[in-house]
C-alpha atoms as a PDB file:
ATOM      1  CA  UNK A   1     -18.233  53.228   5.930  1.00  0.00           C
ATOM      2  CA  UNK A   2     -20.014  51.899   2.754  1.00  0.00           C
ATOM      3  CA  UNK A   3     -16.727  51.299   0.970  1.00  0.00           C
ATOM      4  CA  UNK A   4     -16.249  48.778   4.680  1.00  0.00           C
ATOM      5  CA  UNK A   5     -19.461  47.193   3.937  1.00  0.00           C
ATOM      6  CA  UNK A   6     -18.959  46.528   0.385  1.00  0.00           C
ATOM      7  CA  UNK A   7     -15.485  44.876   1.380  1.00  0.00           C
ATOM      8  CA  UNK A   8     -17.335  42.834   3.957  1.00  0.00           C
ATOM      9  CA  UNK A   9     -20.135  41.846   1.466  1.00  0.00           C
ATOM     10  CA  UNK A  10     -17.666  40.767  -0.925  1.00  0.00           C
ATOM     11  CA  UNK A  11     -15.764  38.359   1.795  1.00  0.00           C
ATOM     12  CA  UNK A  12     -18.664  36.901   2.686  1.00  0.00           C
ATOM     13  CA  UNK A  13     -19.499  36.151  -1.010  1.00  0.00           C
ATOM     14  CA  UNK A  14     -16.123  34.900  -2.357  1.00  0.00           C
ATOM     15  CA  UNK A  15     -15.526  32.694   1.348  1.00  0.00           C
ATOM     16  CA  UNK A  16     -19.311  31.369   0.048  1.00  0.00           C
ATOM     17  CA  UNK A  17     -18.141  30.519  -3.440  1.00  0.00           C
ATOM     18  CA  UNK A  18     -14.995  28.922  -2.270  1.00  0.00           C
ATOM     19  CA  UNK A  19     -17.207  26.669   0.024  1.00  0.00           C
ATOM     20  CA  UNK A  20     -19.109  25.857  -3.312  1.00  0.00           C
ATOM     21  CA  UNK A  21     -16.119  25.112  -5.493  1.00  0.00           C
ATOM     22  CA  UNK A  22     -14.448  22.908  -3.600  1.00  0.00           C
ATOM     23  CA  UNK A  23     -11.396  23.832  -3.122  1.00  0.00           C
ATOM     24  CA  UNK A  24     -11.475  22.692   0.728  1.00  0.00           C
ATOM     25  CA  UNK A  25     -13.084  19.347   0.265  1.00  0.00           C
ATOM     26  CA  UNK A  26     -10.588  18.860  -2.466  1.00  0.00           C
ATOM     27  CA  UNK A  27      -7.658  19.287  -0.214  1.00  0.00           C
ATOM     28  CA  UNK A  28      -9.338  17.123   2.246  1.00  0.00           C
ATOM     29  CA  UNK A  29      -9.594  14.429   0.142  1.00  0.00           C
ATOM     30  CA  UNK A  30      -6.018  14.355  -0.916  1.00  0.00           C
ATOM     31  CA  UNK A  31      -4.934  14.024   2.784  1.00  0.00           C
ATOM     32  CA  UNK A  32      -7.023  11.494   2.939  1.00  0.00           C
ATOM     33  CA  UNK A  33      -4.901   9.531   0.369  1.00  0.00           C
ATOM     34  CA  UNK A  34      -1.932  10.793   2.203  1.00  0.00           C
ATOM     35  CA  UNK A  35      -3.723   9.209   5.384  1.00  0.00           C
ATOM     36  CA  UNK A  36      -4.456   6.006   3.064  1.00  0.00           C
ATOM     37  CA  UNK A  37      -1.089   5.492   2.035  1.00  0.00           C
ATOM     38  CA  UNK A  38       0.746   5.987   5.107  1.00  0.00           C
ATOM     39  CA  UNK A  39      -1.895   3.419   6.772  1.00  0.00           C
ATOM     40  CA  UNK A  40      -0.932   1.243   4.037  1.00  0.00           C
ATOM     41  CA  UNK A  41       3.289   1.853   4.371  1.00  0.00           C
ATOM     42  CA  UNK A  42       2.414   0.951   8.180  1.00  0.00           C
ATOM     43  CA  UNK A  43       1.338  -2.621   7.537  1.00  0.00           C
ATOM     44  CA  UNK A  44       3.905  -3.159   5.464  1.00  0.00           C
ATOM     45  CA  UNK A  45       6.728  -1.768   7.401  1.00  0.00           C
ATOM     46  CA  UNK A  46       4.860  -4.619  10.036  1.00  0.00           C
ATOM     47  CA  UNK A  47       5.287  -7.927   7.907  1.00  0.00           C
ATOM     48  CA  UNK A  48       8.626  -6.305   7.079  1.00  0.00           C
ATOM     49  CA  UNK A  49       9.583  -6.242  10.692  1.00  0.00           C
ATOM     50  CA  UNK A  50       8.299  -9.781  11.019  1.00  0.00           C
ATOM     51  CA  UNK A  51      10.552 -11.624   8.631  1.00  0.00           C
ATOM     52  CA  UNK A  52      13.916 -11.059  10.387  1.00  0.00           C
ATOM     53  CA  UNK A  53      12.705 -13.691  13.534  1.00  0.00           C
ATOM     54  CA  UNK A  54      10.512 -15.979  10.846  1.00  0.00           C
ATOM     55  CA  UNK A  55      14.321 -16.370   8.619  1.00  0.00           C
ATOM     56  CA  UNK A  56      15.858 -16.854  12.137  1.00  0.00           C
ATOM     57  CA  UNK A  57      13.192 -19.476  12.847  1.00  0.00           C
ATOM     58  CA  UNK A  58      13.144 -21.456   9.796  1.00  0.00           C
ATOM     59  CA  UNK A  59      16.857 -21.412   9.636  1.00  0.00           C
ATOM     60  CA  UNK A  60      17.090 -22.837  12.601  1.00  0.00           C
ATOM     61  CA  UNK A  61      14.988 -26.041  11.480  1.00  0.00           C
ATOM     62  CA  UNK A  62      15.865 -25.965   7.903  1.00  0.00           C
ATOM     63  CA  UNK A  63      19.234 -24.800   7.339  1.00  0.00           C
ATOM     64  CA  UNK A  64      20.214 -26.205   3.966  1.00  0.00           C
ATOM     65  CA  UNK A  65      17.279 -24.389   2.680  1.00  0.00           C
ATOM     66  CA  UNK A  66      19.494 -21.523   2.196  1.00  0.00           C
ATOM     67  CA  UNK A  67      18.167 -20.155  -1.264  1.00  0.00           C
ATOM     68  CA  UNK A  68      15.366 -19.808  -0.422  1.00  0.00           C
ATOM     69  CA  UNK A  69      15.905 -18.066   2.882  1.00  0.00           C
ATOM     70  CA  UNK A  70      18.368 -15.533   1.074  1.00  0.00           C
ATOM     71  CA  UNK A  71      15.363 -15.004  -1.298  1.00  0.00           C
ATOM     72  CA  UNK A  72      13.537 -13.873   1.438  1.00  0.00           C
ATOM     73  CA  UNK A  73      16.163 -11.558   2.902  1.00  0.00           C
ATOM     74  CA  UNK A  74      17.306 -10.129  -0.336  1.00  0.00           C
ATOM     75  CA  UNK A  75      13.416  -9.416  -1.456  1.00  0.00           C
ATOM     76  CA  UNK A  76      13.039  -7.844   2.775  1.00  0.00           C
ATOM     77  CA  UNK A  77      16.086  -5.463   1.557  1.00  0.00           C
ATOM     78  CA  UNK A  78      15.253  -4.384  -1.702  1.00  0.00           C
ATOM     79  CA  UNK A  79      11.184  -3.979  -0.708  1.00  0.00           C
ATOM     80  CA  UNK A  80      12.596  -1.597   2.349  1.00  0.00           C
ATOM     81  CA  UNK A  81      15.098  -0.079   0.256  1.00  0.00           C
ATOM     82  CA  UNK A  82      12.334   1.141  -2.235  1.00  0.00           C
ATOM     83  CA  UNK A  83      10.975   4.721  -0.849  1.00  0.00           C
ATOM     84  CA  UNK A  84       7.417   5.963  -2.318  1.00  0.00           C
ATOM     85  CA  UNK A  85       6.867   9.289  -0.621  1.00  0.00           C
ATOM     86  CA  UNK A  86       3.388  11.191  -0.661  1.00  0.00           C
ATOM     87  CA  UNK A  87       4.198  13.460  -3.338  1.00  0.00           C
ATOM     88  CA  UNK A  88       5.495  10.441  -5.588  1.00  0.00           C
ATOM     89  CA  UNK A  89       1.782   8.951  -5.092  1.00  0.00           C
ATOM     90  CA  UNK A  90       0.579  10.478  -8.476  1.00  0.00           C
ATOM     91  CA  UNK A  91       3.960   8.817 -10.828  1.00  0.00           C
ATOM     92  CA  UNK A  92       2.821   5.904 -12.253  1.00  0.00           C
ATOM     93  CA  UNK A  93       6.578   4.377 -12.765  1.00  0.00           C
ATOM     94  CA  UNK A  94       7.297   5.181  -9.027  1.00  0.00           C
ATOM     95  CA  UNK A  95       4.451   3.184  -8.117  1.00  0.00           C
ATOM     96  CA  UNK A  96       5.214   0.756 -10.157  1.00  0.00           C
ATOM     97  CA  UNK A  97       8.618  -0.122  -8.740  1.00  0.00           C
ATOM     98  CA  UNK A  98       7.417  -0.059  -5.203  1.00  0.00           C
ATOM     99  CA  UNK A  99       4.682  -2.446  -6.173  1.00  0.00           C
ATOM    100  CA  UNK A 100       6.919  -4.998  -7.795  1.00  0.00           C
ATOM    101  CA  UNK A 101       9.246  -4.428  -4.929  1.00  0.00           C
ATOM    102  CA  UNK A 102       6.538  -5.376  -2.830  1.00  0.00           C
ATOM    103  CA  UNK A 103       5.049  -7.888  -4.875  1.00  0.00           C
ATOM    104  CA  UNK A 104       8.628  -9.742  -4.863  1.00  0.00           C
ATOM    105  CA  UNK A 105       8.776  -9.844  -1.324  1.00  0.00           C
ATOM    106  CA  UNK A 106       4.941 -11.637  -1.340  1.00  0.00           C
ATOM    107  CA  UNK A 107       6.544 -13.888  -3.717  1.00  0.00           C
ATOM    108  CA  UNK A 108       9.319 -14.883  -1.550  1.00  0.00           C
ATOM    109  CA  UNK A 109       7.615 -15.111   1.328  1.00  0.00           C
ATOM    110  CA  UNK A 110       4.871 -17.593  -0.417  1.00  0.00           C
ATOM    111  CA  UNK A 111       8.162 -19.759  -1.267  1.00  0.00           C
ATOM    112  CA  UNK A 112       9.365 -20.131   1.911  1.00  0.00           C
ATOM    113  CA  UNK A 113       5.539 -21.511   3.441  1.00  0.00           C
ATOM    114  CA  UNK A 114       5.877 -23.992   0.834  1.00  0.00           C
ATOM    115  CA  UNK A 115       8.996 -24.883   1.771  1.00  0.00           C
ATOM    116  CA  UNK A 116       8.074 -25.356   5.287  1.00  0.00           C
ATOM    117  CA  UNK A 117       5.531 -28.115   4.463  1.00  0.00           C
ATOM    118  CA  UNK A 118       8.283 -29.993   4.492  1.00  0.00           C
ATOM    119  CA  UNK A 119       9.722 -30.008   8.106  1.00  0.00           C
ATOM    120  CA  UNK A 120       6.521 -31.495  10.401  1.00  0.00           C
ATOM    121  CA  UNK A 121       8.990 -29.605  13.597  1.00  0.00           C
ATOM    122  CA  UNK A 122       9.049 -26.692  12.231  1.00  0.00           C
ATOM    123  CA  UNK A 123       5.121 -26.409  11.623  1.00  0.00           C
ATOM    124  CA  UNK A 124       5.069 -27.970  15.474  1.00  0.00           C
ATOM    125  CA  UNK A 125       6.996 -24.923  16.481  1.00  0.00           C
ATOM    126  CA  UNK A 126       5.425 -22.610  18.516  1.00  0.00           C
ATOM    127  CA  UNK A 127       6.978 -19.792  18.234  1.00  0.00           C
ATOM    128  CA  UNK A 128       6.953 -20.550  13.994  1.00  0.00           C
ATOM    129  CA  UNK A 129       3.114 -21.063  14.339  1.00  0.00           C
ATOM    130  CA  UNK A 130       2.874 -17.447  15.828  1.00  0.00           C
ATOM    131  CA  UNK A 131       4.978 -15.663  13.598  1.00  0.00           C
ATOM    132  CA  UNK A 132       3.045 -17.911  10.609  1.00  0.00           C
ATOM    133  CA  UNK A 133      -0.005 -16.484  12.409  1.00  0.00           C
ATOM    134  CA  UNK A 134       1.351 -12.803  12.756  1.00  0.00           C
ATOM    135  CA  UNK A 135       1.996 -12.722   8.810  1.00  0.00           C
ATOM    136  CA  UNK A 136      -1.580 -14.129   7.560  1.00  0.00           C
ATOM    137  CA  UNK A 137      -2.877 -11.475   9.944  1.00  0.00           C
ATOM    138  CA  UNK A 138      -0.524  -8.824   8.511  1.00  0.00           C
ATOM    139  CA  UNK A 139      -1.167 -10.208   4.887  1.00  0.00           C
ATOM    140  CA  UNK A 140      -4.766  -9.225   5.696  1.00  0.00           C
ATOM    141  CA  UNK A 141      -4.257  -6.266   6.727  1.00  0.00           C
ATOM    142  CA  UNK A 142      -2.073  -5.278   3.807  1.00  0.00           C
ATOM    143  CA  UNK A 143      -5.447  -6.015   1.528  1.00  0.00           C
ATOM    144  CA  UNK A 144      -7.824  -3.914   3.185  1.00  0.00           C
ATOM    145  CA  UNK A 145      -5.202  -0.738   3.619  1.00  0.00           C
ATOM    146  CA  UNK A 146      -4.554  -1.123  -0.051  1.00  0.00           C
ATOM    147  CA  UNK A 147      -8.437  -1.330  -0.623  1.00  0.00           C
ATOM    148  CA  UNK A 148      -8.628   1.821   1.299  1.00  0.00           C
ATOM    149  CA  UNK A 149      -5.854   3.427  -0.423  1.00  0.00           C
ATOM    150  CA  UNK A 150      -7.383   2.574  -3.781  1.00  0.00           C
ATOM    151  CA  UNK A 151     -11.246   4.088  -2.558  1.00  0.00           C
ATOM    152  CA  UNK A 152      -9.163   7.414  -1.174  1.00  0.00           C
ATOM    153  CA  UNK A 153      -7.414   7.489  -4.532  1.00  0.00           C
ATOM    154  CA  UNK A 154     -10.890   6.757  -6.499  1.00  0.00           C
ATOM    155  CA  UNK A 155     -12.589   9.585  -4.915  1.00  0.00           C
ATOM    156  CA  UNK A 156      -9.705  12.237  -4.993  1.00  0.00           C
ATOM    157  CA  UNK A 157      -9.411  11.473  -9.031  1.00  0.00           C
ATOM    158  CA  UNK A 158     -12.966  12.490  -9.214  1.00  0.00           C
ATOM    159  CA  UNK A 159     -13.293  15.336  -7.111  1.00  0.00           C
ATOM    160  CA  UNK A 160      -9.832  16.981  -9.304  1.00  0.00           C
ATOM    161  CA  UNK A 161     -11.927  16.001 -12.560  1.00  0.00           C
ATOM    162  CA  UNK A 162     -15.678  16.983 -11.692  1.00  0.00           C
ATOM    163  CA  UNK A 163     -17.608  20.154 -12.330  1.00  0.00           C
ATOM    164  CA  UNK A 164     -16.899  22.890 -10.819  1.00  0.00           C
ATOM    165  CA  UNK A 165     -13.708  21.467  -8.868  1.00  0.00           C
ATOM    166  CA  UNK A 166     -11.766  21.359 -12.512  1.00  0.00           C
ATOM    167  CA  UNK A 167     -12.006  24.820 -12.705  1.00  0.00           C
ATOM    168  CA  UNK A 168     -11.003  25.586  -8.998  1.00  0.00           C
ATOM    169  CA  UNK A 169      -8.270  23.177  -9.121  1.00  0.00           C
ATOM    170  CA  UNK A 170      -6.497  24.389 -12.842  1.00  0.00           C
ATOM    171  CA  UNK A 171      -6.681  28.020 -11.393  1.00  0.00           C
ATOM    172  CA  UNK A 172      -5.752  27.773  -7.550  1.00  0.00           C
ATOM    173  CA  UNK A 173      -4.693  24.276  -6.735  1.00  0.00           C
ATOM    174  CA  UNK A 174      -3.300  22.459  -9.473  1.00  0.00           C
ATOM    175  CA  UNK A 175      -3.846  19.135  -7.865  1.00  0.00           C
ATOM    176  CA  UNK A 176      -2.010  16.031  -9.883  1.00  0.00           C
ATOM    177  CA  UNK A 177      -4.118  12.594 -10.081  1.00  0.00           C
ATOM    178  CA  UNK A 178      -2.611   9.731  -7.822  1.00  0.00           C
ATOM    179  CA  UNK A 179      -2.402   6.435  -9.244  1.00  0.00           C
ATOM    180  CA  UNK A 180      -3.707   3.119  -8.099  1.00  0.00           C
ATOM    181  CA  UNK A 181      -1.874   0.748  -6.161  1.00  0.00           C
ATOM    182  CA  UNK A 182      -2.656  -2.148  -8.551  1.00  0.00           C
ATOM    183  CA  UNK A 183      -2.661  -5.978  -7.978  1.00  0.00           C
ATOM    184  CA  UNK A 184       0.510  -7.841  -7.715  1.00  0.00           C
ATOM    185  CA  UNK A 185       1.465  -9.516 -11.465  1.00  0.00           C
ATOM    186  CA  UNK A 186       1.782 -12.908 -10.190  1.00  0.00           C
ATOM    187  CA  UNK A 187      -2.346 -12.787  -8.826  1.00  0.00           C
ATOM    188  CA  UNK A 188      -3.676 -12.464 -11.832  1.00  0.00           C
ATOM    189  CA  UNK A 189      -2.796 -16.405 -12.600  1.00  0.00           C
ATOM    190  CA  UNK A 190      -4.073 -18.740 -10.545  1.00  0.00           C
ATOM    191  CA  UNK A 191      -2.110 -21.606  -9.011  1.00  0.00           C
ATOM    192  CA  UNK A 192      -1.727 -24.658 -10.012  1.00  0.00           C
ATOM    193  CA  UNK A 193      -3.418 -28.124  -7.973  1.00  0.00           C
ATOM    194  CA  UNK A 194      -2.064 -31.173  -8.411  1.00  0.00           C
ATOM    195  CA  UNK A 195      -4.289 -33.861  -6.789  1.00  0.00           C
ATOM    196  CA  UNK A 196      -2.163 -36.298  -8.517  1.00  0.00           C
ATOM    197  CA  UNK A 197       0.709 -38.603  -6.940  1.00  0.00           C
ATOM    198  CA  UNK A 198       3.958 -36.947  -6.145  1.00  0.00           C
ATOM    199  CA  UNK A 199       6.532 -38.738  -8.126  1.00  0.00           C
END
């Protein structure tokens, strides 16, 4: 009977102790970047989906614009082609590649609005307008999942690195650091005005 108690007694005191080490709230926390980043594939998987019928559009009203359009479609193919699965979240160079994958597709996508200034149809085109509308509201989106991604990512880091988690995580978890989804290269400069005449 005592030898019952005793085992009972020490359950109770190493369930305690794992409450206090946090090896729970550490695991939480890393689904919650799991969570973050699959939020974060979904609104991009959306303006993904959206580009097919806004090429389709704008090639209907501005078909000799085909660089640019292909632009668009190759950067689509190569941003959907480039796979970042949870358990990649903590390589930097995987990151990387999806980012600039990503980031290439913004790029082309940014090109083809400008080029639309140029047809006054196609910017009276309704069904244009929407999908135009659809994108800024997707492009939106993508910013605050990312933002969230990053915050999820900020707190796991510090959880894996803080007193007494360390210790809990370097004997039972091992738990690796996830990086940051950082901002595309191309933000960093900002764009040029020209309030002058066009030549």
């Amino acid at each position: 009977m005592l030898k019952r108690l005793v085992l009972i007694v020490m359950t109770v005191f190493m369930a305690m102790s794992l409450a206090g080490c946090g090896y729970n709230s550490m695991q939480q926390q890393e689904e919650e970047v799991f969570g973050a980043w699959a939020n974060l594939e979904a609104v991009l998987q959306r303006r993904s989906d959206l580009i097919p019928n806004l090429v389709a559009t704008v090639q209907g009203a501005a078909a000799h614009e085909k660089s640019t359009l292909a632009a668009v479609v190759e950067a689509r193919a190569k941003a959907t082609q480039t796979v970042l699965t949870p358990d990649m979240l903590g390589d930097k160079q995987a990151l990387a590649n999806f980012q600039a994958a990503q980031g290439q597709l913004s790029s082309a996508l940014s090109r083809l609005m400008v080029v639309v200034e140029r047809y006054p149809d196609l910017k009276a085109n309704q069904n244009f307008l929407g999908l135009q509308h659809q994108l800024e509201g997707t492009e939106n989106r993508i910013t605050v999942a990312r933002q969230r991604y990053n915050d999820a990512v900020k707190k796991f880091n510090f959880a894996i690195r803080s007193f007494p988690n360390s210790l809990t995580n370097s004997m039972l978890l091992h738990l690796e650091r996830k990086e940051f989804f950082q901002a595309d290269p191309g933000a960093k400069a900002a764009p040029k005005v020209n309030f002058g005449k066009e030549s």
